[in-house]
Every structure is written in C-alpha cells, then in structure tokens.
Protein backbone atom coordinates (compact mmCIF):
# COMPACT_ATOMS: atom_id res chain seq x y z
CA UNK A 1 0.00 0.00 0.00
CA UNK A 2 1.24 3.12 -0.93
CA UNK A 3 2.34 6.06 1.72
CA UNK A 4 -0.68 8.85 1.33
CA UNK A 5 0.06 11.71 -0.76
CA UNK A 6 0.44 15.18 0.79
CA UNK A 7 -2.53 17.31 1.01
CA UNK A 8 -2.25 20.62 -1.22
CA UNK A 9 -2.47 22.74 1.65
CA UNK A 10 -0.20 20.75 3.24
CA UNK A 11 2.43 21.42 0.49
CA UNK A 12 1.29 24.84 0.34
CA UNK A 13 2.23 25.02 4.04
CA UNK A 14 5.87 23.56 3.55
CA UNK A 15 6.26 26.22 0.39
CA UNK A 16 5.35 29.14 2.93
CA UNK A 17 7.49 27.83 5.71
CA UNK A 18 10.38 27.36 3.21
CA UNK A 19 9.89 30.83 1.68
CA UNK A 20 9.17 32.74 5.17
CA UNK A 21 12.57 30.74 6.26
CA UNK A 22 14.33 31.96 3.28
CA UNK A 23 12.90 36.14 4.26
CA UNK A 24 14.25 35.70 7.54
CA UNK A 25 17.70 34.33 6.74
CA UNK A 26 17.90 36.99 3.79
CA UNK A 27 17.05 39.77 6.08
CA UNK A 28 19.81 38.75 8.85
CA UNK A 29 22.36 38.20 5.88
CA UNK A 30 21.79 41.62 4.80
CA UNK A 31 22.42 43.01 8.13
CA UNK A 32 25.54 41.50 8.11
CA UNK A 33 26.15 43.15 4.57
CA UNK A 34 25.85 46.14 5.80
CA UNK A 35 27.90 45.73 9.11
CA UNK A 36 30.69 44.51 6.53
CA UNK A 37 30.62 47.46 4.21
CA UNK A 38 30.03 49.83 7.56
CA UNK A 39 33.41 48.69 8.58
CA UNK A 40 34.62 49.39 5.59
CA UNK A 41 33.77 52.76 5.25
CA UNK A 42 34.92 53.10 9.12
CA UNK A 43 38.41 51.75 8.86
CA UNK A 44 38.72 54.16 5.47
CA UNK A 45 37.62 57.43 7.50
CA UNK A 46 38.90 56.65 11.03
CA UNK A 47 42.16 55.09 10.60
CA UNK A 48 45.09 57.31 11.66
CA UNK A 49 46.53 59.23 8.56
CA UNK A 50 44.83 61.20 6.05
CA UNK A 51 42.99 59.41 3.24
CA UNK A 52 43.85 61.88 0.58
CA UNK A 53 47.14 61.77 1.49
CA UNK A 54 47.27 58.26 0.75
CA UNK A 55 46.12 58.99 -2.41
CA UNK A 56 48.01 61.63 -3.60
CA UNK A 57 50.65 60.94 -1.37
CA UNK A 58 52.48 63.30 1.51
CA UNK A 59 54.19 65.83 -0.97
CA UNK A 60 50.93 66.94 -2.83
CA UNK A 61 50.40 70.42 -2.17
CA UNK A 62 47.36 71.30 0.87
CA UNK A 63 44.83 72.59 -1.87
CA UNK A 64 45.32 69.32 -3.94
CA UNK A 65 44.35 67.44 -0.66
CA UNK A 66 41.08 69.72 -0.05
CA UNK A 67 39.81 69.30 -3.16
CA UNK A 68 40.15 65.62 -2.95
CA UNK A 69 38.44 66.29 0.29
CA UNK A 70 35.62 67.43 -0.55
CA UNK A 71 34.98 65.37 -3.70
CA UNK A 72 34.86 62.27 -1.33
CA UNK A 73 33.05 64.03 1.07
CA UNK A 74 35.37 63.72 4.08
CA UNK A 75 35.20 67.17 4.79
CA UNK A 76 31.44 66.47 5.96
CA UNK A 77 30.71 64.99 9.55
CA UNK A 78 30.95 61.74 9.89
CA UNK A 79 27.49 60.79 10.25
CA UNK A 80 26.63 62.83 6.36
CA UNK A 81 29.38 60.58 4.83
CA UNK A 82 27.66 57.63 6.49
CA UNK A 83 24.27 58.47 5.31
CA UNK A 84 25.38 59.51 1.57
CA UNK A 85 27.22 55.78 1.42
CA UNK A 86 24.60 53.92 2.59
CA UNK A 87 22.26 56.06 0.15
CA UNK A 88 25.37 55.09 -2.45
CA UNK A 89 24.98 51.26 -1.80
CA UNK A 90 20.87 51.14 -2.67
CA UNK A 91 21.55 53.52 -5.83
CA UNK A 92 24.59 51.78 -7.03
CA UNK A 93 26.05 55.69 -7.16
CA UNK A 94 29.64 55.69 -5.02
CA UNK A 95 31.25 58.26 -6.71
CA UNK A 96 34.02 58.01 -9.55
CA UNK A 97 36.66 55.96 -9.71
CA UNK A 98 39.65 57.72 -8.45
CA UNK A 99 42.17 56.01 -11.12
CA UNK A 100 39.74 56.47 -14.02
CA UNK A 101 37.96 59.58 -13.88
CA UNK A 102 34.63 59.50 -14.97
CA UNK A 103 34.53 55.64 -14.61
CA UNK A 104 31.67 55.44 -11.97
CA UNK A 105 32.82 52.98 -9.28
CA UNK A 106 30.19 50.38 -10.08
CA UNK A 107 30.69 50.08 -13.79
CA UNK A 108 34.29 49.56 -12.38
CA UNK A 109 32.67 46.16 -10.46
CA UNK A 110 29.96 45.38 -13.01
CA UNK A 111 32.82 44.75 -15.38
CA UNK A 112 34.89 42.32 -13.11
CA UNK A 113 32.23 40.34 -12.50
CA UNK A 114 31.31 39.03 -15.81
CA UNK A 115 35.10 37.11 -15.82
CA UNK A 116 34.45 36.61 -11.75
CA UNK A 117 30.72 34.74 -12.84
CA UNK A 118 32.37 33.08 -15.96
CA UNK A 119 35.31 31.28 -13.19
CA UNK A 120 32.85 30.26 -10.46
CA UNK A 121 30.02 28.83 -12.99
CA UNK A 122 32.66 26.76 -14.92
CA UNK A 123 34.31 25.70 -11.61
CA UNK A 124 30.57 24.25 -10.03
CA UNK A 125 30.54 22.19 -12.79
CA UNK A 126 33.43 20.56 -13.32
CA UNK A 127 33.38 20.20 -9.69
CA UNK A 128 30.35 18.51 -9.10
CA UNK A 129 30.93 16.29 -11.88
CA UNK A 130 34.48 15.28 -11.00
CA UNK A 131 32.95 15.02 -7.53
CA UNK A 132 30.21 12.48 -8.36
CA UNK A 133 32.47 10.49 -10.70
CA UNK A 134 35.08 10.01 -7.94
CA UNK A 135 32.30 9.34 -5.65
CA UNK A 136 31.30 6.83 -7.83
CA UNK A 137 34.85 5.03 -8.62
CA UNK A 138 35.10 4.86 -4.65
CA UNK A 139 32.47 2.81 -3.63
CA UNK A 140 32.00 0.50 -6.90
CA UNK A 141 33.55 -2.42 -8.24
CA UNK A 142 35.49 -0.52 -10.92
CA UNK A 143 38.83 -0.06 -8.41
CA UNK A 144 38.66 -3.29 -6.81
CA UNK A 145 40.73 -3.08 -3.56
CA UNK A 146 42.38 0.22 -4.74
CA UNK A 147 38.52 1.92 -3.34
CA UNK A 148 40.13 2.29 -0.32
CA UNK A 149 43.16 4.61 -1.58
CA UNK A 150 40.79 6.69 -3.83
CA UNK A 151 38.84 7.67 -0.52
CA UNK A 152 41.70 8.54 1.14
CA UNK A 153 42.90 10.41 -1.87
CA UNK A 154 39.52 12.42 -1.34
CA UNK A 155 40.30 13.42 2.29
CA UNK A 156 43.42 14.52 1.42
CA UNK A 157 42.26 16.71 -1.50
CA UNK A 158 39.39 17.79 1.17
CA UNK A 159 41.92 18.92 3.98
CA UNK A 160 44.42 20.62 1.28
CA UNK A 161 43.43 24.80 1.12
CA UNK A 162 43.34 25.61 -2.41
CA UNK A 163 46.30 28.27 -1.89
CA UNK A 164 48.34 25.06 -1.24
CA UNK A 165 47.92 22.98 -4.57
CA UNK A 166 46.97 25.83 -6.82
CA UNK A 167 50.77 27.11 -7.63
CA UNK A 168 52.09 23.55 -7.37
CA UNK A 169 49.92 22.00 -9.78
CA UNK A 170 50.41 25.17 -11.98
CA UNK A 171 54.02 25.05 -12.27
CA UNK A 172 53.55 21.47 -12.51
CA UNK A 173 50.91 21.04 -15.72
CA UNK A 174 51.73 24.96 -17.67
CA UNK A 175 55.79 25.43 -16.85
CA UNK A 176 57.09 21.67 -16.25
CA UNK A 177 54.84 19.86 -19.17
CA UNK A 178 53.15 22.69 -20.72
CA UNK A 179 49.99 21.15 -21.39
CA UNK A 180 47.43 23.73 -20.33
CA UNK A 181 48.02 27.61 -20.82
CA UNK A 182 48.99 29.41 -17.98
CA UNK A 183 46.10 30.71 -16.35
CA UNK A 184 46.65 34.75 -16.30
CA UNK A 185 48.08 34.72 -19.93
CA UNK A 186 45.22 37.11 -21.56
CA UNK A 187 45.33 34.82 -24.79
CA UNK A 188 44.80 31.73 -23.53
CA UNK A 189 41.26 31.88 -23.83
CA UNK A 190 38.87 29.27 -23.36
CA UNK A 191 41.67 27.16 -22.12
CA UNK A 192 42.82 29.05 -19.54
CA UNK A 193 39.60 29.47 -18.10
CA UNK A 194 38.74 25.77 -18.19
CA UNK A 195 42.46 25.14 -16.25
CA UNK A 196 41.92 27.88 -13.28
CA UNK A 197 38.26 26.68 -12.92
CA UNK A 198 39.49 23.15 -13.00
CA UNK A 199 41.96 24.23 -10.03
CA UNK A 200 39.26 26.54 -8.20
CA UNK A 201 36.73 23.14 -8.43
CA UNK A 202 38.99 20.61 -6.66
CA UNK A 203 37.89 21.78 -3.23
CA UNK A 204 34.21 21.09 -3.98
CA UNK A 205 35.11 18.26 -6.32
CA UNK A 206 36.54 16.49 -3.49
CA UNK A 207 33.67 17.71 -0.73
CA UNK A 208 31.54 16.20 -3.32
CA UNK A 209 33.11 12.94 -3.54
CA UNK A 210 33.29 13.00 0.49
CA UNK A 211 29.76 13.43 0.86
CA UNK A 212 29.00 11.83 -1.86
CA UNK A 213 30.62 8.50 -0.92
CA UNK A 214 28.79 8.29 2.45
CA UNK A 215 25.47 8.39 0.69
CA UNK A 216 26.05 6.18 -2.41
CA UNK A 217 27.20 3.51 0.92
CA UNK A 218 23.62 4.14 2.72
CA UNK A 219 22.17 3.41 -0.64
CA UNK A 220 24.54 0.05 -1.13
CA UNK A 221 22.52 -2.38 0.75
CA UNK A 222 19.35 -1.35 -0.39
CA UNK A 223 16.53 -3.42 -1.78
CA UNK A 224 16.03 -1.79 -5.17
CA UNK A 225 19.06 -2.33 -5.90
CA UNK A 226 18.97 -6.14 -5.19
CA UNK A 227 16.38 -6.06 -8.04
CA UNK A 228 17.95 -3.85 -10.39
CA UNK A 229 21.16 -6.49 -9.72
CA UNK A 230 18.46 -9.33 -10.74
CA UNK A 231 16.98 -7.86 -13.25
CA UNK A 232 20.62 -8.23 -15.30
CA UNK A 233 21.88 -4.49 -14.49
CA UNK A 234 25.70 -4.13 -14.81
CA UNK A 235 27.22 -2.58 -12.15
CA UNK A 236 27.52 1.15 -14.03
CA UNK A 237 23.42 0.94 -14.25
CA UNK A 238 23.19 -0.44 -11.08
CA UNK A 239 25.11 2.67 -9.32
CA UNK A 240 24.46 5.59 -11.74
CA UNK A 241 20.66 5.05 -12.80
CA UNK A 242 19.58 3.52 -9.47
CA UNK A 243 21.68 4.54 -6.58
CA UNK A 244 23.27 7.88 -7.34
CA UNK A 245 19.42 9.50 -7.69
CA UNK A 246 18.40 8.06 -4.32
CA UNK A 247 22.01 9.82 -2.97
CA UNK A 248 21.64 12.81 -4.55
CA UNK A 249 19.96 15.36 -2.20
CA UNK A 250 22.93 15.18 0.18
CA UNK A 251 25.32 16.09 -2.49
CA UNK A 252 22.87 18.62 -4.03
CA UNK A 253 23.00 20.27 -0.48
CA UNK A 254 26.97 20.13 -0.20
CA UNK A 255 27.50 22.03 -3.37
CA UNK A 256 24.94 24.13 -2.91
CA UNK A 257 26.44 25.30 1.06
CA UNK A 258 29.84 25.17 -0.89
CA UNK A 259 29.17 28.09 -2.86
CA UNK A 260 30.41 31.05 -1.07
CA UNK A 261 33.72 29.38 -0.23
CA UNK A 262 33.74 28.82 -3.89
CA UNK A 263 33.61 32.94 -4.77
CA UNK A 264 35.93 33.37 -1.89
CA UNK A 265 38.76 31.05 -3.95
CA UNK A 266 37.47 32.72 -6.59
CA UNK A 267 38.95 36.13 -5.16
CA UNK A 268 42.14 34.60 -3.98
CA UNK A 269 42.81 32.27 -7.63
CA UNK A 270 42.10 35.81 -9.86
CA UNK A 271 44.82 37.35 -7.44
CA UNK A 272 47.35 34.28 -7.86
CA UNK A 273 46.96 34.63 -11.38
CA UNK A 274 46.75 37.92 -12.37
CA UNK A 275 42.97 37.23 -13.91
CA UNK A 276 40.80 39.93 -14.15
CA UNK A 277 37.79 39.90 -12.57
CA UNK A 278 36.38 40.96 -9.27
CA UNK A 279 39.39 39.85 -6.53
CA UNK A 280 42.01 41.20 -9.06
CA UNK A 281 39.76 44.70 -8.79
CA UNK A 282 39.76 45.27 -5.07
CA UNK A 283 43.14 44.25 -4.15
CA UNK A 284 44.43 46.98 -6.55
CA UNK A 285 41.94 49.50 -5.66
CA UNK A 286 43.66 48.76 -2.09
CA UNK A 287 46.72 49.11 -3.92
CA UNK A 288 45.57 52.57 -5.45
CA UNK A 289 43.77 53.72 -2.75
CA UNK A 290 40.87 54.18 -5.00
CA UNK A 291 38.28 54.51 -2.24
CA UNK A 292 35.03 54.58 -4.04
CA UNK A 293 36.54 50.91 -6.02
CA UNK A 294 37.54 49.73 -2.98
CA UNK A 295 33.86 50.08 -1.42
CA UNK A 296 31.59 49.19 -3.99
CA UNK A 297 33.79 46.06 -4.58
CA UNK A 298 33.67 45.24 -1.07
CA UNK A 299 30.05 45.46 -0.98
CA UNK A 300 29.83 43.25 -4.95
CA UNK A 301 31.59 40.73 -3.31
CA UNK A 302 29.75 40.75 0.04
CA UNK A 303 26.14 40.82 -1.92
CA UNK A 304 27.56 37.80 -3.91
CA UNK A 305 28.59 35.76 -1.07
CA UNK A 306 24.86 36.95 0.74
CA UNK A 307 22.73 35.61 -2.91
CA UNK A 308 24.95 32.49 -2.28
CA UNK A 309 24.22 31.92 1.13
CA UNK A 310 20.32 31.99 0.46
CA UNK A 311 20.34 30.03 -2.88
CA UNK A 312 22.27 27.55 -0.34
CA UNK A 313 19.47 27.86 2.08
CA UNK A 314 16.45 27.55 -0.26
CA UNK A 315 17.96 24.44 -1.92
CA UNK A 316 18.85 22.87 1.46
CA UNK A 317 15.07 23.44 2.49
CA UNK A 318 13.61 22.18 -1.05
CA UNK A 319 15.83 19.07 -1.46
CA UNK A 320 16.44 18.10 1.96
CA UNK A 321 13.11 18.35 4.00
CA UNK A 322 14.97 17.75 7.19
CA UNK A 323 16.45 21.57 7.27
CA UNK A 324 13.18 22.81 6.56
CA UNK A 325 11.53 24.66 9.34
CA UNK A 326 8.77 23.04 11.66
C-alpha cells in the first residue's frame, strides 16, 4: 500500500514555511552586509593618517588634498558621509573611480564580475561532476581493492586549502609539461579558463566525492538495488541510474552550502593569477587607494557571497526536508 500523498495545503504550508525561512535568513544576511561594508567605510575614515594623502601621497600640495576632500566628502561629519554611502549602496552611485575619472565605481565592479561569474560557474561544474564520478569510482567495483586509496585520496584533497595545490599544480601542468596555458596569460582563452576553474573546483570536487561516498554507501545495501542487480543491471546501471538519484539530495545540499567558499577562492585564484575579474579589482583599488573601487567592490563581493548563502538555504530546504523549518 502506498504512503498517502500530501494534502495541497499541506504542500502549500511547507512552500510558505520554506519561503518565510528563506525572508528571515535573507534579512539577517543583509544586516551582516551592511555591518561589513560599515566597517569598511569606518576603517577608510577613522584610521590614523589622512585618506587623501594616501592617495596623492604626503608631498601633494594642501589645496590638492582639499579638493580631494571634498569630492569624497570627508570634509562632511561623519554621520553625512555615512548616510550619503549607505544612500550610495541602494543607488549603485559611489562616486568616480579615483584612477579612471569619470569611470563610476560600479561600472568599475559590473565589469569584473562578468570574468568573476564566468570562473565560479565553470568551476561548479566541473566540480560537481568530478565530484560524483570520484564518488562513484570509490564505492563500486570498478577499483577493486584500490577503493580504499581513492577515498583517502579524497580526504586529502578535502583537507588541502586551495592556496596550497593551486601554484604547485600550476608550475607542474603549464611550466614543467606545458599542457594547459597558464592561467593569467590574456590569450589563452577558453583554455585558460577551463584550467583555473578546473583548479578553483577541486575543493568542492573532493567535498563532493566525500559526501557523496557516504550516501552512495547508505544506498549500497538497499533493496532496489537487489532487483535492479536481478533484473541483469551491470554494475555502471546499477550505481548511476539507481543509486546515485536516491544519494543525490545530500550532495545537491553540499555544493549548494559550498558556494560562497567557492567565490571566496574565486577572489584569492584571480589574485594568484593575475585574472581579471572581481578579486584582481579590489586588491588593486587597495593598492591605489581608490576609495570609491575599494567600497563598492567590497560590498559586490559581500552581496555575492549573501545571494549564495540563500540560494544555499532555499535548496537545502527544497531538497532536503529535514532543514526545513517546523
């Protein structure tokens, strides 16, 4: 006898409970948006030294300084500048850029995150395929007794920080062997973007295959596939078109909660290698002391991290119903 089927306003209740979940988590990750780029704007302004003598540097003359002054505002009280930047942040409209005049600061971001968007969607994929395929080799019979060294392989790979393998496996594949470009060469194209989202997705790849493996080896003793095995199903239909659907809502969670570590390598690969995009932009507005690219960057890459947080959320509550709320 079949399980009864949920009521439609039962449903209807889960949908509300998910949504009103995903408000309140939205809301509080916004807060913490703004605290970021508050601190931001704090440790610009309050720090000792002058800000427009950063910029222009300690021999410009006084009147070169005022001006600068007053075209950032920081010869208004503090609380004005305040209000005007958080104003700035819901218009989009933080001034110029400092090195290109004219340049608004946002058109500045908008730009480096195209390449930024390009990195992180290439690397998700590759990552949660290579993931689920080394899932897969570790708990099948394709390895025979070498399973066991391909999961510890995977919790290797999991404990390594990218910042460790990155530049080794670089040197190793594009200067030893040269069989990928290197990834900040501006004409390697296609290539080069397939090679530094290959290295940004071997985190998550192997986070994958961790969680991955656990729930293909819940799935190993169960009945269905006892009759898929007597039914004549070969071992590759037996784990990829029976078991790995039944496993997949864990996995679907992990690289869905892996997502704003993955922008946050993202940052720290464009920087390694000299990619453009939107890591590559703020560290040389730091560099520059271009304040208005410095904040609006800061706040691109917070807002990014905050849409990845609740996409992480909502598909936690659809796929897994055990992280939905009561």
């Amino acid at each position: 006898m079949s399980p009864p089927k949920p009521s439609g306003s039962t449903r209807a209740g889960a949908v509300r409970a998910v949504f009103g979940s995903l408000g309140a988590r939205t809301v509080g990750a916004l807060a913490v948006l703004l605290v970021l780029v508050s601190l931001v704007f704090l440790a610009l302004r309050l720090l000792p030294g002058d800000p427009a003598a950063l910029v222009l540097g300690e021999q410009a003359p006084e009147i070169e300084r005022a001006l600068l002054r007053a075209r950032l505002g920081l010869d208004r009280p503090l609380g004005v500048q305040y209000a005007r930047f958080v104003a700035g942040l819901f218009t989009f409209d933080l001034g110029d850029s400092l090195a290109r005049p004219g340049t608004s600061a946002f058109s500045e971001v908008w730009r480096a995150l195209g390449p930024t968007a390009a990195l992180a969607s290439v690397a998700v994929v590759v990552g949660a395929l290579g993931g689920i395929t080394a899932a897969l080799l570790s708990v099948g019979p394709w390895l025979g007794a070498r399973r066991e060294w391909a999961h510890r392989g995977i919790v290797v790979v999991a404990a390594t920080p990218l910042i460790a393998f990155a530049p080794l496996l670089t040197y190793l594949l594009a200067v030893k062997l040269r069989w990928v470009p290197l990834p900040g060469d501006p004409d390697s194209g296609a290539s080069g973007l397939l090679f530094a989202s290959g290295l940004l997705a071997i985190p998550l790849g192997a986070q994958v295959a961790r969680i991955g493996r656990a729930a293909l080896l819940d799935q190993a003793g169960a009945k269905f596939l006892d009759v898929a095995r007597a039914k004549g199903g070969g071992a590759l239909r037996v784990w990829v078109v029976h078991a790995l659907p039944a496993a997949f809502s864990p996995i679907a969670v992990v690289i869905a909660t892996q997502l704003g570590a993955l922008l946050g390598g993202a940052v720290v690969l464009e920087r390694l290698f000299e990619r453009p995009g939107l890591g590559t932009l703020m560290l040389n507005a730091y560099a520059a002391r271009d304040i208005p690219v410095l904040e609006a960057s800061v706040a691109a890459a917070g807002g990014l991290f905050v849409v990845a947080q609740a996409l992480a959320a909502l598909a936690s509550a659809v796929i897994d119903p055990r992280t939905r709320p009561s």
